[in-house]
Protein backbone atom coordinates (compact mmCIF):
# COMPACT_ATOMS: atom_id res chain seq x y z
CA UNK A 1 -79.85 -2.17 -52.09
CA UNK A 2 -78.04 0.15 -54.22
CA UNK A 3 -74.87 -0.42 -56.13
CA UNK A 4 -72.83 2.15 -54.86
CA UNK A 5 -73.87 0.05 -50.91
CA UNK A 6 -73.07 -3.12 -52.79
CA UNK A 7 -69.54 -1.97 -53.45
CA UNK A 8 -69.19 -0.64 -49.78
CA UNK A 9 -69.46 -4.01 -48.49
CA UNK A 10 -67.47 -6.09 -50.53
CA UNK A 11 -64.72 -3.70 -49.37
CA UNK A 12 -65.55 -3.85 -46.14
CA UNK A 13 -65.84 -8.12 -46.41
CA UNK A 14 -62.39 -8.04 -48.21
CA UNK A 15 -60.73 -5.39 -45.32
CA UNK A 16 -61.91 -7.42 -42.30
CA UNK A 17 -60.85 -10.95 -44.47
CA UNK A 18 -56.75 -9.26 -44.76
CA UNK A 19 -56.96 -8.31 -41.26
CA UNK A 20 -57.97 -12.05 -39.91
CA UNK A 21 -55.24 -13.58 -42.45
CA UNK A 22 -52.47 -10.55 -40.92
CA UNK A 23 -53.02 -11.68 -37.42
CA UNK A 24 -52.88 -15.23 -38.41
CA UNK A 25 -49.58 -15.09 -40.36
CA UNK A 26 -47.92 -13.34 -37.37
CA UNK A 27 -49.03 -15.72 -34.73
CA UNK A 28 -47.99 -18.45 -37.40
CA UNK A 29 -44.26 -17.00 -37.76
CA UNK A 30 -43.80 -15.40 -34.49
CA UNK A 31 -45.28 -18.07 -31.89
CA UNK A 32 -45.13 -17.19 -28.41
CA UNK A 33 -41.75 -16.92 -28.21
CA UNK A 34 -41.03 -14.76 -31.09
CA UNK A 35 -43.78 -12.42 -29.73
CA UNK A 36 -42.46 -12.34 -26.73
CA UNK A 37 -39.41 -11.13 -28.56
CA UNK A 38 -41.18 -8.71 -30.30
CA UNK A 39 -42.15 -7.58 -27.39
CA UNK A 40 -39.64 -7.07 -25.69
CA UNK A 41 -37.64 -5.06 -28.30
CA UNK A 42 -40.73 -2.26 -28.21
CA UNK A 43 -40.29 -1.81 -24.77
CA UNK A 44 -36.52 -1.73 -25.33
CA UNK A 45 -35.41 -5.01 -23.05
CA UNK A 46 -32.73 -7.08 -24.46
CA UNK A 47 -34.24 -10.18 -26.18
CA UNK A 48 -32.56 -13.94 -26.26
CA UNK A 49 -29.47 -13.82 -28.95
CA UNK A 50 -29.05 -16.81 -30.94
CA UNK A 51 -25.76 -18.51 -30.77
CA UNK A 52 -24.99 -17.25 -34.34
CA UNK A 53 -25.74 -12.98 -33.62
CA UNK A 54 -23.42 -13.85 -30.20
CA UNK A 55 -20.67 -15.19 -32.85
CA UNK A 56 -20.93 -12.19 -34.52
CA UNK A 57 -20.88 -10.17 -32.42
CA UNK A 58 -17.87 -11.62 -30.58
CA UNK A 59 -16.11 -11.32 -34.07
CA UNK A 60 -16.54 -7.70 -34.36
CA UNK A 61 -14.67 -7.15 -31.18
CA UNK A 62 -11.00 -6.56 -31.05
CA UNK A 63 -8.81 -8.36 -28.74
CA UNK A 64 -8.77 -6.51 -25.46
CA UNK A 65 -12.56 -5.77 -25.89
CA UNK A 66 -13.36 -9.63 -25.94
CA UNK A 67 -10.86 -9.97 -22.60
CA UNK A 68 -13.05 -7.03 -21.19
CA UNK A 69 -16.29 -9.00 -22.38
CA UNK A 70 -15.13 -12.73 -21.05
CA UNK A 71 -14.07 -11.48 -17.99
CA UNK A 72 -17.05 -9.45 -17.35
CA UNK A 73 -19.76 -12.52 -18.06
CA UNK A 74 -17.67 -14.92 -15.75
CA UNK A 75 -17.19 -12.88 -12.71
CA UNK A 76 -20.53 -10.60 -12.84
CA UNK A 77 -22.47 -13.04 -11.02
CA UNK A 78 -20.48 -13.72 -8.48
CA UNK A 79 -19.84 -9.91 -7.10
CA UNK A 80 -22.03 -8.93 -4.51
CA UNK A 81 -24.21 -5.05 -4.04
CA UNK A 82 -23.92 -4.95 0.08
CA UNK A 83 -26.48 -2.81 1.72
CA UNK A 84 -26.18 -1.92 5.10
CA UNK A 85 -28.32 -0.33 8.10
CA UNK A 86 -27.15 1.17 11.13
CA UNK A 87 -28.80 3.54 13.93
CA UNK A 88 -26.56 6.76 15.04
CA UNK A 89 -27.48 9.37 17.18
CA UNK A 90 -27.69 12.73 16.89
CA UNK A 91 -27.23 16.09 19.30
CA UNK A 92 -30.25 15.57 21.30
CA UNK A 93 -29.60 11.72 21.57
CA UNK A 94 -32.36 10.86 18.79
CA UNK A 95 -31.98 7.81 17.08
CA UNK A 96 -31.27 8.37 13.21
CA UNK A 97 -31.16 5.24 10.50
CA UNK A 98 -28.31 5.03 8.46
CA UNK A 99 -27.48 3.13 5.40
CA UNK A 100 -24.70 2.83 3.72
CA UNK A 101 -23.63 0.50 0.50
CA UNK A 102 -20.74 -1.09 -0.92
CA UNK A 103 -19.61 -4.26 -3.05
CA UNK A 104 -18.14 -7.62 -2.05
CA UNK A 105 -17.70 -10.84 -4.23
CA UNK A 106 -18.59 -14.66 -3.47
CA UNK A 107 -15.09 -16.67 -2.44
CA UNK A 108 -16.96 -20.11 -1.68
CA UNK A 109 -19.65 -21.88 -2.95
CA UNK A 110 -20.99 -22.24 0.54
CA UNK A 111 -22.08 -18.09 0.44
CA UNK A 112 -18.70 -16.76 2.10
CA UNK A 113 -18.17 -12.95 0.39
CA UNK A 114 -15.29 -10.69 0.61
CA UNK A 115 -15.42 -7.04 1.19
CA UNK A 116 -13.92 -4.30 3.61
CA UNK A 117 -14.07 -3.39 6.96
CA UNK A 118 -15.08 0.18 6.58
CA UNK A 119 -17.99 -1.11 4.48
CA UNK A 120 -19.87 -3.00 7.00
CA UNK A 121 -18.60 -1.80 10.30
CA UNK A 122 -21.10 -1.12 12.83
CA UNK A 123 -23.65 -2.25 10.81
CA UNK A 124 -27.27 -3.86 12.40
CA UNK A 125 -28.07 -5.41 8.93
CA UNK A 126 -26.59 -6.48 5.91
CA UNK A 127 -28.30 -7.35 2.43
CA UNK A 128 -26.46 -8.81 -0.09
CA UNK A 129 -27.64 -8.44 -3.86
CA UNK A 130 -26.23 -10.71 -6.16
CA UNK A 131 -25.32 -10.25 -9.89
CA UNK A 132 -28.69 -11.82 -10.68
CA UNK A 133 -30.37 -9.61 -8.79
CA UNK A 134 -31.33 -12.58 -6.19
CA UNK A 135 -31.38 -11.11 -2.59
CA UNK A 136 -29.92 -12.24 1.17
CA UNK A 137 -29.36 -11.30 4.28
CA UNK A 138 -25.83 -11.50 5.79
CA UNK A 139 -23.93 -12.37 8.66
CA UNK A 140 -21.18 -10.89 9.76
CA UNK A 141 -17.91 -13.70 9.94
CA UNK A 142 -15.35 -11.41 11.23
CA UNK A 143 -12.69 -9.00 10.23
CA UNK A 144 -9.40 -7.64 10.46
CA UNK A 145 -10.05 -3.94 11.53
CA UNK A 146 -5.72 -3.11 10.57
CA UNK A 147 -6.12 -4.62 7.26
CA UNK A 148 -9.82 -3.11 6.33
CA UNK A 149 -11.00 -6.81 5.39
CA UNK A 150 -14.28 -8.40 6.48
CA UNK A 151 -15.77 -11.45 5.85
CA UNK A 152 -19.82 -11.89 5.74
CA UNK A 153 -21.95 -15.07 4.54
CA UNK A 154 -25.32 -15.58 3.16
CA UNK A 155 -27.26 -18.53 2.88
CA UNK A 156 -27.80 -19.78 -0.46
CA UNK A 157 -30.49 -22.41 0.34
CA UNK A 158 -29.58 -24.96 -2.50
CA UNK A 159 -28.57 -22.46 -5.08
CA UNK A 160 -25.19 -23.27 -6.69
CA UNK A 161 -23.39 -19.91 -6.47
CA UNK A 162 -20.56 -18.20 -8.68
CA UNK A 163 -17.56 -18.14 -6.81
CA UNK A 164 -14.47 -15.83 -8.02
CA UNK A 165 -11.36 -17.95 -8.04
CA UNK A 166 -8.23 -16.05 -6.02
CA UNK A 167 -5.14 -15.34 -8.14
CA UNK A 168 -1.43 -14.45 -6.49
CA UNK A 169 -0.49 -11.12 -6.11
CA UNK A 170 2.73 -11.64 -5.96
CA UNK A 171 3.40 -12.29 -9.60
CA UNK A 172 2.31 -8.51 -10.34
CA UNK A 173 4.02 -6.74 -12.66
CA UNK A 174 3.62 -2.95 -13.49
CA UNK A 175 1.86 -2.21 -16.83
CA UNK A 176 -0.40 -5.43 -16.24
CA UNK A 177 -4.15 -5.12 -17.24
CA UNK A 178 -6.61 -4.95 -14.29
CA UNK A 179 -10.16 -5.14 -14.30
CA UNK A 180 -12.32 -3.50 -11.42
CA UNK A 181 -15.87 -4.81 -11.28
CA UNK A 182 -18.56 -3.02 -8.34
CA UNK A 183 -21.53 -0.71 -8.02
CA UNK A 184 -19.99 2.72 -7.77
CA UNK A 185 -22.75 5.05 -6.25
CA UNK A 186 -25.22 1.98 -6.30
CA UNK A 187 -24.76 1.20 -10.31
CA UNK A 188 -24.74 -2.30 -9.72
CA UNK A 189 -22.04 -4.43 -11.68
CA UNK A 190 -20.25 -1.41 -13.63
CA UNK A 191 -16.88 -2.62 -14.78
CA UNK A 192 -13.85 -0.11 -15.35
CA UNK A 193 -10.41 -1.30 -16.56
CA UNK A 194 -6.76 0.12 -16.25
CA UNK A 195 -3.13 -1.06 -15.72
CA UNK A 196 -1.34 -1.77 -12.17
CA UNK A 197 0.40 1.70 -11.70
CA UNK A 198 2.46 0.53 -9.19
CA UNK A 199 3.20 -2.00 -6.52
CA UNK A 200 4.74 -2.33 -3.32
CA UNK A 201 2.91 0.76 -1.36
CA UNK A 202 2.01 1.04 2.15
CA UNK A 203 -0.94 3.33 2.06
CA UNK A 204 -1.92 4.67 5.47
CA UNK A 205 -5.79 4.87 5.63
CA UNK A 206 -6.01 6.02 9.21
CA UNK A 207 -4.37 6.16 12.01
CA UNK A 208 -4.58 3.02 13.10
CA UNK A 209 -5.50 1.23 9.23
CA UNK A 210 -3.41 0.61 6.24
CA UNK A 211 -2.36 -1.39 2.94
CA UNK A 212 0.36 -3.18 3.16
CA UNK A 213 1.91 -3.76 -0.25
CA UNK A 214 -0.99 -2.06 -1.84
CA UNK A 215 -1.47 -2.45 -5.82
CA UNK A 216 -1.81 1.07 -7.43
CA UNK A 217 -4.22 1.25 -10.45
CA UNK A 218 -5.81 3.50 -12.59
CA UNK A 219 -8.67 1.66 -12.86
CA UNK A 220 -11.85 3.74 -11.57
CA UNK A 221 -12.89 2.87 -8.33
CA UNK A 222 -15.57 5.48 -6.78
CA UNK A 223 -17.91 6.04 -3.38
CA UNK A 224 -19.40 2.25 -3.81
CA UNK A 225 -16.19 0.32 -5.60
CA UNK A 226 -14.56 -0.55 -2.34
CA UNK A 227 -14.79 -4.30 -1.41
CA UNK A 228 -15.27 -5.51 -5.07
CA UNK A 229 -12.61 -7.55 -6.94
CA UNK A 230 -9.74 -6.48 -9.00
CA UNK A 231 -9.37 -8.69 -11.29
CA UNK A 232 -6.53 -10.05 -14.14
CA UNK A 233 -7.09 -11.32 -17.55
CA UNK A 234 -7.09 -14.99 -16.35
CA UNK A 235 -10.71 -13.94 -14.29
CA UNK A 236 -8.46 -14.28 -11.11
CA UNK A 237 -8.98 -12.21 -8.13
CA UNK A 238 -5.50 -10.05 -7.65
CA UNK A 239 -6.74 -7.47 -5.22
CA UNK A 240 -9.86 -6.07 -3.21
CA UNK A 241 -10.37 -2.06 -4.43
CA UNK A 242 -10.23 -0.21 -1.43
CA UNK A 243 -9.39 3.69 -1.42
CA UNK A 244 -8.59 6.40 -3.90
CA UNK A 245 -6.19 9.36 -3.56
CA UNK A 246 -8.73 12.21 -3.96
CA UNK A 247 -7.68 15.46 -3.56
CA UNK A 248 -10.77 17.17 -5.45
CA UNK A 249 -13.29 14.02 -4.08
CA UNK A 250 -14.08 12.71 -7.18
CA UNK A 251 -11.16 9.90 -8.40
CA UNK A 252 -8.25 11.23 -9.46
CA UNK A 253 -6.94 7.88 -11.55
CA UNK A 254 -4.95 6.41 -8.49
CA UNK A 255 -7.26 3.54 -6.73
CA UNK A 256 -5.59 1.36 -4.32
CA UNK A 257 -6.36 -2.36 -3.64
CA UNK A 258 -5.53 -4.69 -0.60
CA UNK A 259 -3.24 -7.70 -2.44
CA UNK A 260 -5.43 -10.76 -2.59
CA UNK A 261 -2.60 -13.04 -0.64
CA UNK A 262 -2.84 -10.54 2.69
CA UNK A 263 -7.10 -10.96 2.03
CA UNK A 264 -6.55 -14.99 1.70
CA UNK A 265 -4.95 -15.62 5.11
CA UNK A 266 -6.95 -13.36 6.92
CA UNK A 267 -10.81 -15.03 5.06
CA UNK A 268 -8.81 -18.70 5.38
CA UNK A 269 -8.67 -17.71 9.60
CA UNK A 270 -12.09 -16.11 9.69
CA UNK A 271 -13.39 -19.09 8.11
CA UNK A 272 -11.68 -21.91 10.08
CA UNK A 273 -11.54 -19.78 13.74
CA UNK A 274 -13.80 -16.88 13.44
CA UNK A 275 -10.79 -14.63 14.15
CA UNK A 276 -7.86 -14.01 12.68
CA UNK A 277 -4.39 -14.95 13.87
CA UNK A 278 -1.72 -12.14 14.27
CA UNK A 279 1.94 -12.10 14.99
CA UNK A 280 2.29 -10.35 18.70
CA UNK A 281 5.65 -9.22 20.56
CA UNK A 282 4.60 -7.65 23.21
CA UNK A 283 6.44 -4.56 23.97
CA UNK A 284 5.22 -1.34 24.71
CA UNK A 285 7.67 1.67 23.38
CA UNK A 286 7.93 5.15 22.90
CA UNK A 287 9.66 6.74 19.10
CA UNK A 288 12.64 8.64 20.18
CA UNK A 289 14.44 11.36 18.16
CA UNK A 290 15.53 14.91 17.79
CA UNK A 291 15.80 16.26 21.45
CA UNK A 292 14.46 13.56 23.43
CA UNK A 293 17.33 11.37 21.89
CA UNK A 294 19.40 13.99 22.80
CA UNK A 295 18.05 14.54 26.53
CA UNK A 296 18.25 10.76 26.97
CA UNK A 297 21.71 10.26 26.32
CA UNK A 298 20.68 8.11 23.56
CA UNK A 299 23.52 6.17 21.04
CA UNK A 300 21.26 7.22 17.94
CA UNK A 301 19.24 9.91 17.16
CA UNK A 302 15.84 8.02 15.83
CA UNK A 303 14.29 4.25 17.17
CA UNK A 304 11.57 2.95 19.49
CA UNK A 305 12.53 3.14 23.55
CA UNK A 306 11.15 -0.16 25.18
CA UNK A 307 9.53 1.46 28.32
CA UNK A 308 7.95 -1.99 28.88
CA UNK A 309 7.52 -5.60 27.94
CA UNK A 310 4.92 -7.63 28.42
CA UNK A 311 5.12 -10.67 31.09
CA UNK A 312 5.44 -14.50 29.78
CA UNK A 313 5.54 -12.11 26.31
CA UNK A 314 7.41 -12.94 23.47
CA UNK A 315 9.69 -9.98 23.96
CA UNK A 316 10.06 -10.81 27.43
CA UNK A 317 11.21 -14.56 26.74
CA UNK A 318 13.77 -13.27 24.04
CA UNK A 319 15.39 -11.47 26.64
CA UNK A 320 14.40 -7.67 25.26
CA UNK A 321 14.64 -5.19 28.61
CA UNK A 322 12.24 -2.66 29.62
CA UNK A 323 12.61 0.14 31.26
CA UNK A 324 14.03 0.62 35.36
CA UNK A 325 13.74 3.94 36.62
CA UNK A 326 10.75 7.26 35.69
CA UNK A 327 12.38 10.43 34.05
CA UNK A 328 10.24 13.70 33.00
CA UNK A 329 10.26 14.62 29.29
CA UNK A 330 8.48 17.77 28.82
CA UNK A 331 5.14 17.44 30.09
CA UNK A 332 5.18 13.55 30.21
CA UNK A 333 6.98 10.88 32.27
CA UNK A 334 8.48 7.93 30.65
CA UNK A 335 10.06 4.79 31.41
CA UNK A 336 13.79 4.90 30.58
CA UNK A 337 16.98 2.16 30.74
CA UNK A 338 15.42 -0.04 28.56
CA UNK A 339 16.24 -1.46 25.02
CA UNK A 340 16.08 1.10 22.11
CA UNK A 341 14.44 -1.01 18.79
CA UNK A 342 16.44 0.10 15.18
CA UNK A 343 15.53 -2.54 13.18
CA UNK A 344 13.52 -5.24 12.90
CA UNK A 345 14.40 -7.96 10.49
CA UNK A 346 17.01 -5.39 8.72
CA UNK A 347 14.23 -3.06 8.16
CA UNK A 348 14.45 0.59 10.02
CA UNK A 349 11.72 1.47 12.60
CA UNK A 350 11.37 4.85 14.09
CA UNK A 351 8.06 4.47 15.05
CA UNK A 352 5.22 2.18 16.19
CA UNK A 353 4.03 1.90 12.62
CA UNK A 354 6.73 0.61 11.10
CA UNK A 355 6.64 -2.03 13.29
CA UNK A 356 2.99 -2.61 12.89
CA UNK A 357 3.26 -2.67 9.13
CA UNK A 358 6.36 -5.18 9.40
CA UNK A 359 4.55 -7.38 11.95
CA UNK A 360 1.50 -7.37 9.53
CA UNK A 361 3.46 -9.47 7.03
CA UNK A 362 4.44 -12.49 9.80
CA UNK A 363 1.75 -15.00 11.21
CA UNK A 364 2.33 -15.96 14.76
CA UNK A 365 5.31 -18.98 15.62
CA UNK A 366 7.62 -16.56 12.96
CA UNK A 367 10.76 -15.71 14.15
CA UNK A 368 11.75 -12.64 13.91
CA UNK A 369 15.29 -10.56 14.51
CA UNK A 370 15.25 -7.32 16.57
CA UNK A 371 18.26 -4.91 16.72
CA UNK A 372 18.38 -2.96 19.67
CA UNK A 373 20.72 -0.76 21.34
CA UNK A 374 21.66 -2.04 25.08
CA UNK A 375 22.78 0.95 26.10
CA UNK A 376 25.86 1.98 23.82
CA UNK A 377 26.02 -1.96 22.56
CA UNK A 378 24.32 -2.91 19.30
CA UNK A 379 22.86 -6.27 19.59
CA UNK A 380 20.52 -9.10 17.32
CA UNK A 381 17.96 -10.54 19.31
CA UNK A 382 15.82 -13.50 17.59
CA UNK A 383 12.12 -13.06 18.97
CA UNK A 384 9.73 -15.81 18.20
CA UNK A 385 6.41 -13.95 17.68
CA UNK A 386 3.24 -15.33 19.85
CA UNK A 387 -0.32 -14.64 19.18
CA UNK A 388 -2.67 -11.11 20.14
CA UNK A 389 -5.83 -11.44 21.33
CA UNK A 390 -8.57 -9.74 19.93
CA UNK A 391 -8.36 -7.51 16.57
């Protein structure tokens, strides 16, 4: 053997001898779960943090981002992805799947979730994706259609779930700090943050929805927001983010949310009855004013004409009068002589919404006060308000 192949393999003996000692001194340091670590960081997942890097990194944040953070971590798990599937049909009667999605949070323990109406109506199947990405099907509770509020349930089969505790919206104040936490265009747990804009709203959704005493934020809420949690600094549900005002369809920086004491009674009903108990009186009217007023001989130019009342009704029992006698008015023919509604409880009515949205805020057994007009005579009446059927 020459000397020049001599030298060849020594360095060959001495390169394979620093790679065996290499891999042994990173298997020695690193372990399993340090490689798993390293790992992870090349393919860019987020490894365990040690208490200590979490303390620093907590210290680096100012105040209002470590509110942001806190609130974040505690209610994250407990707000719900809802998937939905439905079957329409189109011109030719050909069935066509539908899906839609939404977001919902976790109220009890026992797998109850909040969400909206609109976001699971007329569904055939609800999934409900939870912050840890742990999957159910749903059933549907119940809802009230008026107030856009549903109420589904999964089964957590032994798993101890996150459950969102439920502030009072009634100690909102303008300029407070909200938190909105949903998956806006299926972005699952995407937080946005804002102030309360304004309270006291009634936001009419549709003709035959609205929010009563809706918060006004700023906080984003998008296509996929509605039915999550808004949420104060204390991690207490204040609200369920329901609608924006979008004139261009893209939020505009006014989000409305149903208060989370309207949302309470109606889950508290769904989940003790399966329904939910509203305040009935039991009159059937027609709004008045302008030139019908005037054609009708009326004593005031705007209110609700009580063509009829209902029998063994609450109106009826209170002594409120329906119509007698049929009159033509335009191309219609009402019921006239009866009682003409002003007020009820002090508040103006003109129409059959303002009584809706007044009624909304009583629970069946309240009394209430109407004034009517008895033909040119002003009068109280004290109604005690029974219970409606159905939705």
């Amino acid at each position: 053997m020459t000397q020049g192949m001599k030298n060849n393999r020594g360095r060959l003996i001495l390169v394979a001898l620093i790679l065996v000692l290499g891999a042994f001194w990173v298997g020695a340091r690193y372990g399993p779960k340090q490689a798993e670590n390293v790992e992870a960081r090349r393919i860019g997942a987020q490894p365990g943090l040690s208490e200590k890097t979490v303390a620093g990194k907590n210290e680096a944040l100012t105040e209002d981002e470590s509110i942001n953070v806190r609130i974040y971590r505690q209610a994250s798990p407990a707000v719900a992805n809802i998937l939905t599937k439905a079957t329409e049909y189109d011109f030719f009667m050909d069935p066509v799947p539908v899906e839609g999605a939404g977001s919902g949070f976790v109220i009890d323990p026992r797998g109850f979730i909040l969400t909206n109406y609109h976001v699971v109506a007329g569904a055939q199947a609800i999934e409900v994706i939870l912050g840890d990405q742990s999957r159910y099907p749903a059933k549907f509770i119940g809802a009230d259609q008026r107030n856009d509020v549903a109420l589904v349930k999964i089964e957590p089969k032994g798993k101890q779930l996150s459950a969102l505790p439920l502030g009072d919206s009634s100690t909102l104040q303008v300029g407070q700090k909200v938190l909105a936490i949903g998956d806006p265009f299926g972005f699952q747990s995407t937080l946005t943050t804002g102030v309360v804009s304004a309270l006291g709203r009634t936001v009419q959704t549709s003709q035959t929805t609205f929010i009563d005493q809706a918060i006004q934020t700023d906080a984003s809420i998008n296509r996929g927001n509605s039915g999550g949690p808004l949420i104060n600094t204390h991690g207490e549900v204040i609200g369920i983010n329901s609608a924006i005002y979008t004139p261009s369809g893209t939020t505009a920086g006014i989000g409305f949310a149903i208060p989370i004491n309207t949302a309470k009674l109606i889950a508290n009903d769904l989940m003790a009855e399966g329904r939910v108990r509203r305040a009935y009186l039991g009159v059937t009217t027609l709004a008045v004013g302008g030139w019908l007023a005037e054609a009708l001989d009326l004593p005031v130019q705007d209110g609700l004409l009580v063509e009829q009342t209902a029998k063994g009704g609450p109106a009826a029992a209170a002594g409120i009068r329906g119509g007698d006698r049929v009159a033509e008015a335009g191309m219609r023919r009402i019921i006239i002589g009866g009682d003409v509604i002003v007020a009820l409880d002090g508040q103006k009515v003109t129409n059959q919404y303002d009584v809706d949205v007044l009624l909304n805020r009583k629970r069946p057994g309240d009394t209430v006060t109407l004034t009517v007009y008895r033909g040119a005579k002003k009068v109280d009446v004290p109604v005690k308000l029974g219970e409606r059927d159905g939705n």
